[in-house]
Protein backbone atom coordinates (compact mmCIF):
# COMPACT_ATOMS: atom_id res chain seq x y z
CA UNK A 1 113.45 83.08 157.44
CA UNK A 2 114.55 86.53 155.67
CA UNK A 3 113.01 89.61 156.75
CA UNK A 4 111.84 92.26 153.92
CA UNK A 5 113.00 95.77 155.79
CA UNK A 6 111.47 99.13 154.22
CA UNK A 7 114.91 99.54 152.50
CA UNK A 8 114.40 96.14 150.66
CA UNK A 9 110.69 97.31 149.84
CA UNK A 10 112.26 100.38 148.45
CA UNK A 11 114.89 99.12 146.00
CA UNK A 12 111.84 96.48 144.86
CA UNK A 13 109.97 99.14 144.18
CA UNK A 14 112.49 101.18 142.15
CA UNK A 15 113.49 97.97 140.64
CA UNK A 16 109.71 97.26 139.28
CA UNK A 17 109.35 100.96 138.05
CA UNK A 18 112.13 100.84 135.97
CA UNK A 19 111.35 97.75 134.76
CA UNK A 20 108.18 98.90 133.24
CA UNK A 21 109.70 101.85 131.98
CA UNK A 22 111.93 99.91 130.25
CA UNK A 23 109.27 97.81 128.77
CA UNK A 24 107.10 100.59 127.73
CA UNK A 25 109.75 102.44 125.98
CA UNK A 26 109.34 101.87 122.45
CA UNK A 27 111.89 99.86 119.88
CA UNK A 28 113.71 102.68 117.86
CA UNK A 29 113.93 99.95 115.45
CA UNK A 30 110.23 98.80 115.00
CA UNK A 31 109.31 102.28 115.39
CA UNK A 32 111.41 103.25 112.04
CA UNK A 33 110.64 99.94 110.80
CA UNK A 34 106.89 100.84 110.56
CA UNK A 35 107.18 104.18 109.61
CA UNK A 36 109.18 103.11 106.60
CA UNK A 37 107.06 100.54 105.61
CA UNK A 38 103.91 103.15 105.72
CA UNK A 39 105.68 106.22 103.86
CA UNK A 40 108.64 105.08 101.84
CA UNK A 41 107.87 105.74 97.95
CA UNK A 42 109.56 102.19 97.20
CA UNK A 43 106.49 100.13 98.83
CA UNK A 44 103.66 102.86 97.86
CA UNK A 45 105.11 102.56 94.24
CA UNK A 46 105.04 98.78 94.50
CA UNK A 47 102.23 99.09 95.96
CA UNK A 48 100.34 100.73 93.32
CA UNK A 49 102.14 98.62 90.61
CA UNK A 50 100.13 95.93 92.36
CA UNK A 51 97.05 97.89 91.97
CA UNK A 52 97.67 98.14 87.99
CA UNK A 53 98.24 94.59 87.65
CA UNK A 54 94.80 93.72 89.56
CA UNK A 55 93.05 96.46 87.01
CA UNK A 56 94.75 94.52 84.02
CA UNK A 57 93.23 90.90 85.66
CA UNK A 58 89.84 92.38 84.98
CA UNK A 59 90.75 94.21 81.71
CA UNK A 60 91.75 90.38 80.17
CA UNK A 61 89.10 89.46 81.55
CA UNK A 62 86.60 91.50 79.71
CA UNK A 63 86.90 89.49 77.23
CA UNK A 64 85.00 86.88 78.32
CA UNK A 65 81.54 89.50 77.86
CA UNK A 66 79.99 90.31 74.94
CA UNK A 67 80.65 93.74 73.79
CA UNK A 68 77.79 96.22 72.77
CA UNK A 69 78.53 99.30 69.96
CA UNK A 70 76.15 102.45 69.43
CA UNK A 71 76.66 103.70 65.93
CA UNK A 72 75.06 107.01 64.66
CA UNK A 73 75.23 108.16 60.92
CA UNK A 74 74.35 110.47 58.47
CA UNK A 75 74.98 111.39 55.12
CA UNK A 76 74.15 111.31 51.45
CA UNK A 77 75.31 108.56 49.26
CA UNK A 78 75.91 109.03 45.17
CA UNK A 79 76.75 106.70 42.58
CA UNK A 80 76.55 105.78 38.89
CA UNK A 81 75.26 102.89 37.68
CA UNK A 82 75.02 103.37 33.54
CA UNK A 83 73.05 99.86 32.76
CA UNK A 84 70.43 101.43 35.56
CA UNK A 85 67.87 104.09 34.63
CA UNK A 86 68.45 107.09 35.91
CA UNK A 87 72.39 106.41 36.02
CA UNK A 88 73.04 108.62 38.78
CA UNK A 89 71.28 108.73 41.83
CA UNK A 90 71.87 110.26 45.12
CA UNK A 91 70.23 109.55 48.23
CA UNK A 92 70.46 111.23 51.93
CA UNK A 93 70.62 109.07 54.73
CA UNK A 94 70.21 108.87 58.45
CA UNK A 95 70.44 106.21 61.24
CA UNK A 96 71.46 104.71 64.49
CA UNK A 97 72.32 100.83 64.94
CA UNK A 98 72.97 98.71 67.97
CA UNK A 99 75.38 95.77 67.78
CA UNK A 100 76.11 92.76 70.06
CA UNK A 101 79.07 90.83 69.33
CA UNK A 102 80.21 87.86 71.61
CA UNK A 103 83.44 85.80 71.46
CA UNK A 104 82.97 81.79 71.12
CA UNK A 105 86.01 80.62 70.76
CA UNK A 106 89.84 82.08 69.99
CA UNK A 107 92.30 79.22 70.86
CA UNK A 108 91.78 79.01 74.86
CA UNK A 109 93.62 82.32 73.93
CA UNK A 110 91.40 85.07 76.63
CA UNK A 111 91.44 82.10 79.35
CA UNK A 112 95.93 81.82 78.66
CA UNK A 113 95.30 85.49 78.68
CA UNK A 114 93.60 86.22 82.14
CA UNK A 115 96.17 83.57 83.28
CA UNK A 116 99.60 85.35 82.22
CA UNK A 117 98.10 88.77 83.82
CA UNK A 118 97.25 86.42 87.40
CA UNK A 119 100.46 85.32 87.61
CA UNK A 120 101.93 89.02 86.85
CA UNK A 121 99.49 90.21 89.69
CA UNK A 122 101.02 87.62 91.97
CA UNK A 123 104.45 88.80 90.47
CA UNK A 124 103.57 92.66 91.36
CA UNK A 125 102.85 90.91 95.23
CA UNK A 126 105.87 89.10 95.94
CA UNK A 127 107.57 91.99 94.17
CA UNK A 128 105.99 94.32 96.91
CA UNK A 129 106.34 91.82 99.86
CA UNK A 130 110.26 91.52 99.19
CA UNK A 131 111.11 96.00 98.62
CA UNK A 132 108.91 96.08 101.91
CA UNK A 133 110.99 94.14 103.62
CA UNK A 134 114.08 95.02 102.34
CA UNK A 135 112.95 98.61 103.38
CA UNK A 136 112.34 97.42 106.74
CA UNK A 137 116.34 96.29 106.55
CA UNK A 138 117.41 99.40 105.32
CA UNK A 139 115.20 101.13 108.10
CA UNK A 140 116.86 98.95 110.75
CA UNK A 141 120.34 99.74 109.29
CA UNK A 142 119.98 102.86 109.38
CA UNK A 143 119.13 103.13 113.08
CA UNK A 144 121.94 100.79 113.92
CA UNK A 145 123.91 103.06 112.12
CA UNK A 146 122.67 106.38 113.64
CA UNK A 147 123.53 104.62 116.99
CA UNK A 148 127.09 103.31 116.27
CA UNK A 149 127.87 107.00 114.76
CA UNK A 150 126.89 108.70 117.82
CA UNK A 151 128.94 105.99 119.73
CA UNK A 152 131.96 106.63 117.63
CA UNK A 153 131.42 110.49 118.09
CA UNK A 154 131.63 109.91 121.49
CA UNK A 155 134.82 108.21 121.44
CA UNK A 156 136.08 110.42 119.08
CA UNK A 157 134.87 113.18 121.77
CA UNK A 158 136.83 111.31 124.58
CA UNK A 159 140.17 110.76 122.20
CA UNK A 160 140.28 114.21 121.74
CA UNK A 161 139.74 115.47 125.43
CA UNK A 162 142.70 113.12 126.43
CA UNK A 163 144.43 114.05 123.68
CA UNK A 164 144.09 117.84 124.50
CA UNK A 165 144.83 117.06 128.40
CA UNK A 166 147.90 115.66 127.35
CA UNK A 167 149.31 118.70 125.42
CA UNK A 168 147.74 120.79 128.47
CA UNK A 169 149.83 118.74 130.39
CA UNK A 170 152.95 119.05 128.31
CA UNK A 171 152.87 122.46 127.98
CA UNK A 172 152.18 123.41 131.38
CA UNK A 173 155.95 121.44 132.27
CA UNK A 174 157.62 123.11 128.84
CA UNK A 175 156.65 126.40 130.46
CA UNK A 176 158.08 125.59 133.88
CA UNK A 177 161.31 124.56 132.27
CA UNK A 178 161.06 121.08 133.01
CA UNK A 179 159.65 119.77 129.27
CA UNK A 180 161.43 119.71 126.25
CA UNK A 181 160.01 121.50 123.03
CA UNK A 182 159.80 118.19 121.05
CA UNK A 183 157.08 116.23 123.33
CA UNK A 184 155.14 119.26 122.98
CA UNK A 185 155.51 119.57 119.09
CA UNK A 186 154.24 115.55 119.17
CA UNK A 187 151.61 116.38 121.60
CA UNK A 188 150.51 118.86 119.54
CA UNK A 189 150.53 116.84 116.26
CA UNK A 190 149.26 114.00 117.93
CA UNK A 191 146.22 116.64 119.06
CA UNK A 192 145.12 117.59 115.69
CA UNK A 193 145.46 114.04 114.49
CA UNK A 194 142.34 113.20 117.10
CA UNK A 195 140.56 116.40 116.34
CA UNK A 196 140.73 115.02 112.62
CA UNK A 197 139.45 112.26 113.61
CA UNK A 198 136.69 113.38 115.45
CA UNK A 199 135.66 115.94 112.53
CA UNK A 200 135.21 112.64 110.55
CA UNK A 201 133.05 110.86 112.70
CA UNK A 202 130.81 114.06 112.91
CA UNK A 203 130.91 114.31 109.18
CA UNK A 204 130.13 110.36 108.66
CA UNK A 205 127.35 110.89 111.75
CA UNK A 206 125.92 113.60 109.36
CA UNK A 207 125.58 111.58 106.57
CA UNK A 208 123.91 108.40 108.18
CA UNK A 209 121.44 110.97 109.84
CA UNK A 210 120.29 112.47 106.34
CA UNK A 211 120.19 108.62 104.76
CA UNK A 212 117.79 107.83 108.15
CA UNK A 213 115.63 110.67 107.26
CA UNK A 214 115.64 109.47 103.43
CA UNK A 215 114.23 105.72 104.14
CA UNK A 216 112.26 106.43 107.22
CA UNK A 217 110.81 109.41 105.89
CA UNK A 218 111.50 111.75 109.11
CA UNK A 219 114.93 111.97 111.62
CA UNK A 220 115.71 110.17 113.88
CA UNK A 221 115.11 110.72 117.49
CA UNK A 222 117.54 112.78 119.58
CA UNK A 223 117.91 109.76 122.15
CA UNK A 224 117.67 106.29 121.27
CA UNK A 225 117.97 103.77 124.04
CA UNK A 226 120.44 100.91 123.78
CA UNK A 227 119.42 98.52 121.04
CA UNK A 228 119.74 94.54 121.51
CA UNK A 229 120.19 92.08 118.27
CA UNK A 230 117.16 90.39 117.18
CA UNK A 231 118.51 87.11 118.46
CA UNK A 232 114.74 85.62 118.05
CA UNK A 233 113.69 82.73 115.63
CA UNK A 234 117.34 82.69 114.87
CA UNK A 235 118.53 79.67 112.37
CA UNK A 236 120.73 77.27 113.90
CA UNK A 237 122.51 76.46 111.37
CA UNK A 238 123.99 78.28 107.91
CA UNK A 239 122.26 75.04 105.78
CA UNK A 240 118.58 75.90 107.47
CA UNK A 241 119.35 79.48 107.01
CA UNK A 242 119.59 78.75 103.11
CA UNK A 243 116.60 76.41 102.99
CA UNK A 244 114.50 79.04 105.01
CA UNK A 245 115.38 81.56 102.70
CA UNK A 246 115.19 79.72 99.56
CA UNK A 247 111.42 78.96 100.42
CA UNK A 248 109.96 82.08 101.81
CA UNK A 249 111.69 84.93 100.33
CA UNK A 250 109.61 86.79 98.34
CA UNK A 251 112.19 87.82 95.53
CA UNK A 252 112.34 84.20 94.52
CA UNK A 253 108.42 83.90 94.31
CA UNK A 254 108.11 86.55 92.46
CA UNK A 255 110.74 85.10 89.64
CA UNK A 256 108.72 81.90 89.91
CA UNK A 257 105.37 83.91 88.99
CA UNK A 258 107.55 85.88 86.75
CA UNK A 259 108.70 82.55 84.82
CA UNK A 260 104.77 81.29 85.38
CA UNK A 261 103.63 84.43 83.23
CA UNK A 262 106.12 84.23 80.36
CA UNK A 263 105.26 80.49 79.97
CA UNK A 264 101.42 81.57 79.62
CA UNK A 265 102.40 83.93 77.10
CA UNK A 266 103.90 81.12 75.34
CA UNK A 267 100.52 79.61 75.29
CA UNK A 268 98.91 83.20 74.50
CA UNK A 269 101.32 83.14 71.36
CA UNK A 270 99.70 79.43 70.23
CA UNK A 271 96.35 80.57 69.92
CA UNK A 272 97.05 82.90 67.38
CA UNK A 273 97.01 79.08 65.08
CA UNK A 274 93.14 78.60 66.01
CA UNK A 275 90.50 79.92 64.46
CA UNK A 276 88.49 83.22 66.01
CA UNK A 277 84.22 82.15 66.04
CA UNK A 278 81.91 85.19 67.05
CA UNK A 279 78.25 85.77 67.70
CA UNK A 280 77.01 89.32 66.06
CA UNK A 281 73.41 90.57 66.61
CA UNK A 282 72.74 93.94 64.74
CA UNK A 283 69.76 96.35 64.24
CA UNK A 284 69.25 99.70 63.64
CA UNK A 285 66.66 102.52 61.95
CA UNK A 286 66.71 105.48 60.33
CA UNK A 287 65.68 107.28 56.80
CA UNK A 288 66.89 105.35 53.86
CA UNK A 289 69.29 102.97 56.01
CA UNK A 290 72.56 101.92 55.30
CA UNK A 291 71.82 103.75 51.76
CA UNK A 292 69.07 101.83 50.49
CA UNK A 293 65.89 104.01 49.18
CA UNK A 294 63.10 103.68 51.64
CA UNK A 295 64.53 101.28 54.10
CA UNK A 296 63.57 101.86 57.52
CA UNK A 297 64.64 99.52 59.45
CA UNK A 298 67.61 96.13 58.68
CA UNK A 299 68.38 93.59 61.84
CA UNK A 300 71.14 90.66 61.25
CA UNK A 301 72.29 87.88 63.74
CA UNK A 302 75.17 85.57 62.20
CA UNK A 303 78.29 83.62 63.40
CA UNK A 304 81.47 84.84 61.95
CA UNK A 305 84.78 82.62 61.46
CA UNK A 306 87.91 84.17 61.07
CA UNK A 307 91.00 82.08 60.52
CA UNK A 308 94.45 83.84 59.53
CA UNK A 309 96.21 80.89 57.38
CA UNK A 310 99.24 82.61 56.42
CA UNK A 311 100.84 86.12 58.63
CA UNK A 312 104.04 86.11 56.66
CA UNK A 313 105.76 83.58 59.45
CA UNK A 314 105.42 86.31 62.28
CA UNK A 315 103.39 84.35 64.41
CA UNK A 316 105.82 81.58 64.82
CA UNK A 317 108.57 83.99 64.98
CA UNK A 318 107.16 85.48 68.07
CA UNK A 319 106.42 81.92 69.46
CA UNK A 320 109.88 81.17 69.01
CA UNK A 321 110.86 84.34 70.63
CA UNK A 322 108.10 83.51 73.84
CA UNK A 323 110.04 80.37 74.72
CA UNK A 324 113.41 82.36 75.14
CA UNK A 325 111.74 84.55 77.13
CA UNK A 326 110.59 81.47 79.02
CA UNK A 327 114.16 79.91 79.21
CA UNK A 328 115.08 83.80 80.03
CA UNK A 329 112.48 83.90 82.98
CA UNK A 330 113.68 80.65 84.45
CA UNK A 331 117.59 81.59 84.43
CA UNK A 332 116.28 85.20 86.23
CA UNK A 333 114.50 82.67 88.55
CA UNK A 334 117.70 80.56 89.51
CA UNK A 335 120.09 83.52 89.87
CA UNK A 336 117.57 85.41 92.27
CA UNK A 337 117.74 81.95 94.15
CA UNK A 338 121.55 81.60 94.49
CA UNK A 339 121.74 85.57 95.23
CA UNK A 340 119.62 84.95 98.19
CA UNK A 341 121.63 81.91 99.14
CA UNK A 342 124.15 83.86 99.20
CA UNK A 343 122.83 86.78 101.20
CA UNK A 344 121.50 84.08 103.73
CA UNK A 345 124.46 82.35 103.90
CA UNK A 346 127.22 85.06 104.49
CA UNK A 347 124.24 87.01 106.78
CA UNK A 348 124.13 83.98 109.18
CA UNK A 349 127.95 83.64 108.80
CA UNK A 350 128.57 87.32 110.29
CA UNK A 351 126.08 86.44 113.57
CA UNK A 352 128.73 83.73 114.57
CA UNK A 353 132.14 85.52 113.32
CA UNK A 354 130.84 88.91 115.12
CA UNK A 355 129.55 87.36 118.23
CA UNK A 356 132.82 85.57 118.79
CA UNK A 357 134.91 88.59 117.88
CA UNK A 358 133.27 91.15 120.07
CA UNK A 359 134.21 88.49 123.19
CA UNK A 360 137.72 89.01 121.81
CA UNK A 361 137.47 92.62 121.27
CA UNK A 362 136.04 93.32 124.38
CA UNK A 363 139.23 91.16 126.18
CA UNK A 364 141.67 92.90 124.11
CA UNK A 365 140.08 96.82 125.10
CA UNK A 366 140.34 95.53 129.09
CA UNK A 367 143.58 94.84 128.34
CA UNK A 368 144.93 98.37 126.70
CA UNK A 369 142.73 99.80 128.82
CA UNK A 370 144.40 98.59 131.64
CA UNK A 371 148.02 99.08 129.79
CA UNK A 372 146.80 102.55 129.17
CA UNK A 373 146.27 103.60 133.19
CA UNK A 374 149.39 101.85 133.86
CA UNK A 375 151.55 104.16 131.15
CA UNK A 376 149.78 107.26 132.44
CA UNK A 377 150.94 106.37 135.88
CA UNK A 378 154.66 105.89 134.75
CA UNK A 379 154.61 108.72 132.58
CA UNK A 380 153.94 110.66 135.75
CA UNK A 381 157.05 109.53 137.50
CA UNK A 382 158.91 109.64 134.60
CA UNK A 383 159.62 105.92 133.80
CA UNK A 384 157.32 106.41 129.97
CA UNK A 385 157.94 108.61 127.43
CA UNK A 386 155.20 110.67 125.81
CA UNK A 387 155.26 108.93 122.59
CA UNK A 388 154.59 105.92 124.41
CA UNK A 389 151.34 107.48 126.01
CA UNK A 390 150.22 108.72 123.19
CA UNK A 391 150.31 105.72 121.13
CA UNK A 392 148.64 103.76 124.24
CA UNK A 393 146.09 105.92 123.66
CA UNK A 394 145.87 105.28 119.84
CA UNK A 395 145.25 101.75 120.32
CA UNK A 396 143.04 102.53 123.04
CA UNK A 397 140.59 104.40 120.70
CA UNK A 398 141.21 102.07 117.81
CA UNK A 399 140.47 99.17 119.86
CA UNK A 400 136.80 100.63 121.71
CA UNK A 401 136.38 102.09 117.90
CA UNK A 402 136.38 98.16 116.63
CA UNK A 403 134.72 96.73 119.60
CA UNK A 404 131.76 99.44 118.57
CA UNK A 405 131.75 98.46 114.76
CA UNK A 406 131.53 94.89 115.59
CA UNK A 407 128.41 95.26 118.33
CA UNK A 408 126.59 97.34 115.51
CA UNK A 409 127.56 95.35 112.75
CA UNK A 410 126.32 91.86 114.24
CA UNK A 411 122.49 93.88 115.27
CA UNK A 412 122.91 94.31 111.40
CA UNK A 413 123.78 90.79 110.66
CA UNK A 414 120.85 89.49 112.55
CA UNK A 415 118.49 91.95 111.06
CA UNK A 416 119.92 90.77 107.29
CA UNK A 417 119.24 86.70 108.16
CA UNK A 418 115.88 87.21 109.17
CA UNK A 419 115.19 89.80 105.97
CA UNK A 420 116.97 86.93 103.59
CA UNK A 421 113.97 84.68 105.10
CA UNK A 422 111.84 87.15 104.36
CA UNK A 423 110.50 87.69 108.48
CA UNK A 424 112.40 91.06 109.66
CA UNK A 425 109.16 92.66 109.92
CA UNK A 426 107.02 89.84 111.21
CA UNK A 427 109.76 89.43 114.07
CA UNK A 428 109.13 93.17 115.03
CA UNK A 429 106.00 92.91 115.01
CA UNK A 430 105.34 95.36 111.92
CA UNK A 431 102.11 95.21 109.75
CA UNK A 432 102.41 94.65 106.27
CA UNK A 433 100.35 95.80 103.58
CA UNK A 434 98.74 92.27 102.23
CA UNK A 435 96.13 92.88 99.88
CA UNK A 436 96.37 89.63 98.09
CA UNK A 437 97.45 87.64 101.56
CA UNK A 438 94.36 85.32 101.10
CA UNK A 439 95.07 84.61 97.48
CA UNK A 440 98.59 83.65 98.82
CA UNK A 441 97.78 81.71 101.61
CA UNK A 442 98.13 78.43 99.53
CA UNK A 443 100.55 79.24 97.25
CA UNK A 444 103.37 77.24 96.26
CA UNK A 445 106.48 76.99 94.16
CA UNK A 446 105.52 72.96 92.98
CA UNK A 447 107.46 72.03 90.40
CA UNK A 448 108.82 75.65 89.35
CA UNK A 449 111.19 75.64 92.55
CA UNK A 450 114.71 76.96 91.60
CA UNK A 451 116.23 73.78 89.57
CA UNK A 452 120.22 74.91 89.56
CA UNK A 453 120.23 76.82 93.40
CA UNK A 454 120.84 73.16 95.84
CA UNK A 455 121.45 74.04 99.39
CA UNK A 456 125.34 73.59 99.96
CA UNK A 457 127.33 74.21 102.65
CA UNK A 458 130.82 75.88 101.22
CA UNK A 459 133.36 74.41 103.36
CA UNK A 460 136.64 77.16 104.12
CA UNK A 461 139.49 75.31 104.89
CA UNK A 462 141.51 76.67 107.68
CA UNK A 463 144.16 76.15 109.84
CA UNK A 464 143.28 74.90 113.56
CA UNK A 465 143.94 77.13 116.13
CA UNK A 466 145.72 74.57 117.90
CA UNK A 467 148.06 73.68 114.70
CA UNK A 468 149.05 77.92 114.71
CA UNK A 469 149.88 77.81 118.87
CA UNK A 470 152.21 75.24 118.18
CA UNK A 471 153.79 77.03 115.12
CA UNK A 472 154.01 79.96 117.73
CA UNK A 473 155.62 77.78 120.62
CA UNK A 474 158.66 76.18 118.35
CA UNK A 475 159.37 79.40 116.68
CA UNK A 476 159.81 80.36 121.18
CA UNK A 477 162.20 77.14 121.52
CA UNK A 478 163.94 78.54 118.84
């Protein structure tokens, strides 16, 4: 049986405090996730187109209610009649009227009406689901970014102190007469090489930093904690990556309510064929009415018809021009589908390529690393020159420089799959505006699902690694 001893208590104790400080430190990327989301004039503006398209539901609509006119007049009316006793006659007149007028019937063309603007409102959503969360992409990119450009700083930083050691180092023997003037020119060249270098980074850190503040809407913290890939709800494979994408991002829905709308304008367009039937009530008073002599008072209630038989052939012009726009809507539809294909597919590809290469990046840094001490320790005793120092510590810097790109870029690539399946902020945990997220609960592609986007794999033919070692040994035997 093992003994707990104060010491044991101790490091338990540390151990639990910094584990809940850990856990109660907040995610630099949810944190500019959801301040994006809230302040960034792409989703307020979609946001608000929303908003218009709900107001024009209800303006179509209207239709559907009768619609009530105040008139007021007055005047004085004068004409000539010469078969009529006097033959002129004038007359002043006053009065107000009230009229009711109520549609019946137009060709189904108010009901195809209200329909087209639903499906643009449902458009407007989808349109404002998909900029929020490519937002919250952008958002997370841009902290990844901020990050890796403080990393590369850093390394830039350390480059340049070694760098500037070295030439310390050289100079301090070329003034005790034991260092040649050359290895100090190179030293020296080799010096303002890294501080180039490291004015770059600063200048590239500078420029993420400002694009952070543009998305997020404020900068970004002075210390961000280490951040870890959203490895969560992950795709296993680049085919359910596709599918997943193909049937919940919200770019494609949108084209599908997009193509939905253009085909009920078609139908709008048809109506125009039918005949227009109204219901008109009318009365009104006033001194000599409407013109006639001592009328006080005139009330009518009738059903008007209206039928246009002949517009001069514009009306099937423009339904010949709707169903283009319907064959245009459903070609917009399939491209947005094999552009997010696309982005799911090559987004999911980068998690596995960068994964594997940061195992082989982080091998191949050990191992300059470790060349790197041993050169120093040689050049010491004399048995390296200073070029070959230098140049160690080159690839040194190139090769932590890579290994840094490649951590940041695969948080990126993670972040990108999940945004392509339309759940980057769902996975951090980030509240969307969803103002029509009943209305959408059901919704569902049906028959207008992308027709020319199947889910493919593409195949890249390669070479097997085993097939190139072999190459390598008989070129050896050689």
């Amino acid at each position: 049986m093992r003994l707990t001893t104060p010491a044991t208590l101790s490091a338990l104790a540390l151990l639990l405090s910094a584990s809940q400080a850990i856990a109660q430190t907040p995610d630099p990327v949810r944190s500019a996730v959801e301040a994006a989301v809230q302040t960034n004039p792409d989703v307020t503006a979609r946001f608000h187109a929303y908003r218009a398209a709900v107001d024009a539901v209800d303006a179509a609509r209207g239709a559907y209610y009768p619609r009530v006119d105040l008139n007021a007049n007055t005047g004085r009316d004068s004409d000539r009649i010469p078969t009529r006793t006097p033959e002129s006659l004038s007359v002043s007149r006053n009065g107000v009227a009230l009229s009711l007028t109520q549609l019946l019937w137009d060709g189904l063309g108010t009901k195809r009406e209200v329909d087209r603007f639903g499906h643009d409102k449902l458009a407007r959503y989808f349109e404002l689901l998909d900029v929020t969360e490519q937002t919250a992409l952008e958002a997370a990119r841009a902290t990844y970014d901020v990050q890796r450009f403080r990393r590369l700083v850093q390394l830039a930083e350390d480059n340049y102190v070694q760098h500037k050691y070295a030439s310390l180092q050289i100079q301090s023997r070329f003034k005790a007469g034991v260092g040649r003037g050359v290895d100090l020119e190179q030293a020296n060249a080799r010096l303002a090489l890294a501080e180039s270098n490291l004015s770059t980074e600063i200048a590239n850190l500078h420029d993420v930093t400002a694009r952070y503040q543009r998305v997020v809407g404020e900068p970004p913290p002075k210390v961000i904690p280490p951040l870890a890939p959203l490895t969560r709800s992950t795709p296993s494979s680049s085919d359910e990556a596709m599918l997943s994408a193909i049937r919940q991002n919200a770019a494609i829905s949108a084209s599908i309510e997009g193509l939905r709308s253009a085909r009920s304008a078609a139908e709008v367009r048809q109506s125009v064929f039918q005949p227009t039937i109204e219901a008109r009530l009318r009365a009104g008073s006033g001194n000599n009415f409407e013109g006639v002599r001592d009328q006080r008072r005139d009330s009518t209630a009738e059903i008007v018809l209206n039928w246009n038989l002949y517009n001069g052939g514009a009306d099937q012009a423009r339904v010949r021009q709707q169903r283009n726009v319907v064959s245009q809507a459903a070609d917009l539809r399939d491209r947005t589908c094999r552009d997010t294909r696309q982005t799911a597919a090559i987004a999911f590809n980068d998690t596995r390529k960068l994964a594997e290469q940061l195992q082989l990046l982080d091998r191949n840094t050990l191992a300059i690393e470790k060349a790197r001490d041993a050169y120093r320790q040689q050049f010491d005793i004399g048995q390296r020159s200073l070029l070959d120092l230098l140049n160690a510590e080159n690839e040194l810097y190139t090769a932590k420089r890579a290994y840094a790109n490649a951590e940041f870029d695969l948080g990126i690539a993670y972040a990108r799959t999940h945004a392509a399946m339309n759940q980057l902020t769902t996975l951090l945990g980030v509240a969307r505006v969803d103002p029509a997220a009943a209305e959408a609960a059901n919704w569902a592609a049906g028959e207008d699902a992308p027709g020319r986007c199947p889910v493919m794999t593409s195949e890249v033919v390669t070479t097997e690694r085993k097939l190139l070692d072999e190459r390598a040994r008989r070129i050896a035997d050689k």
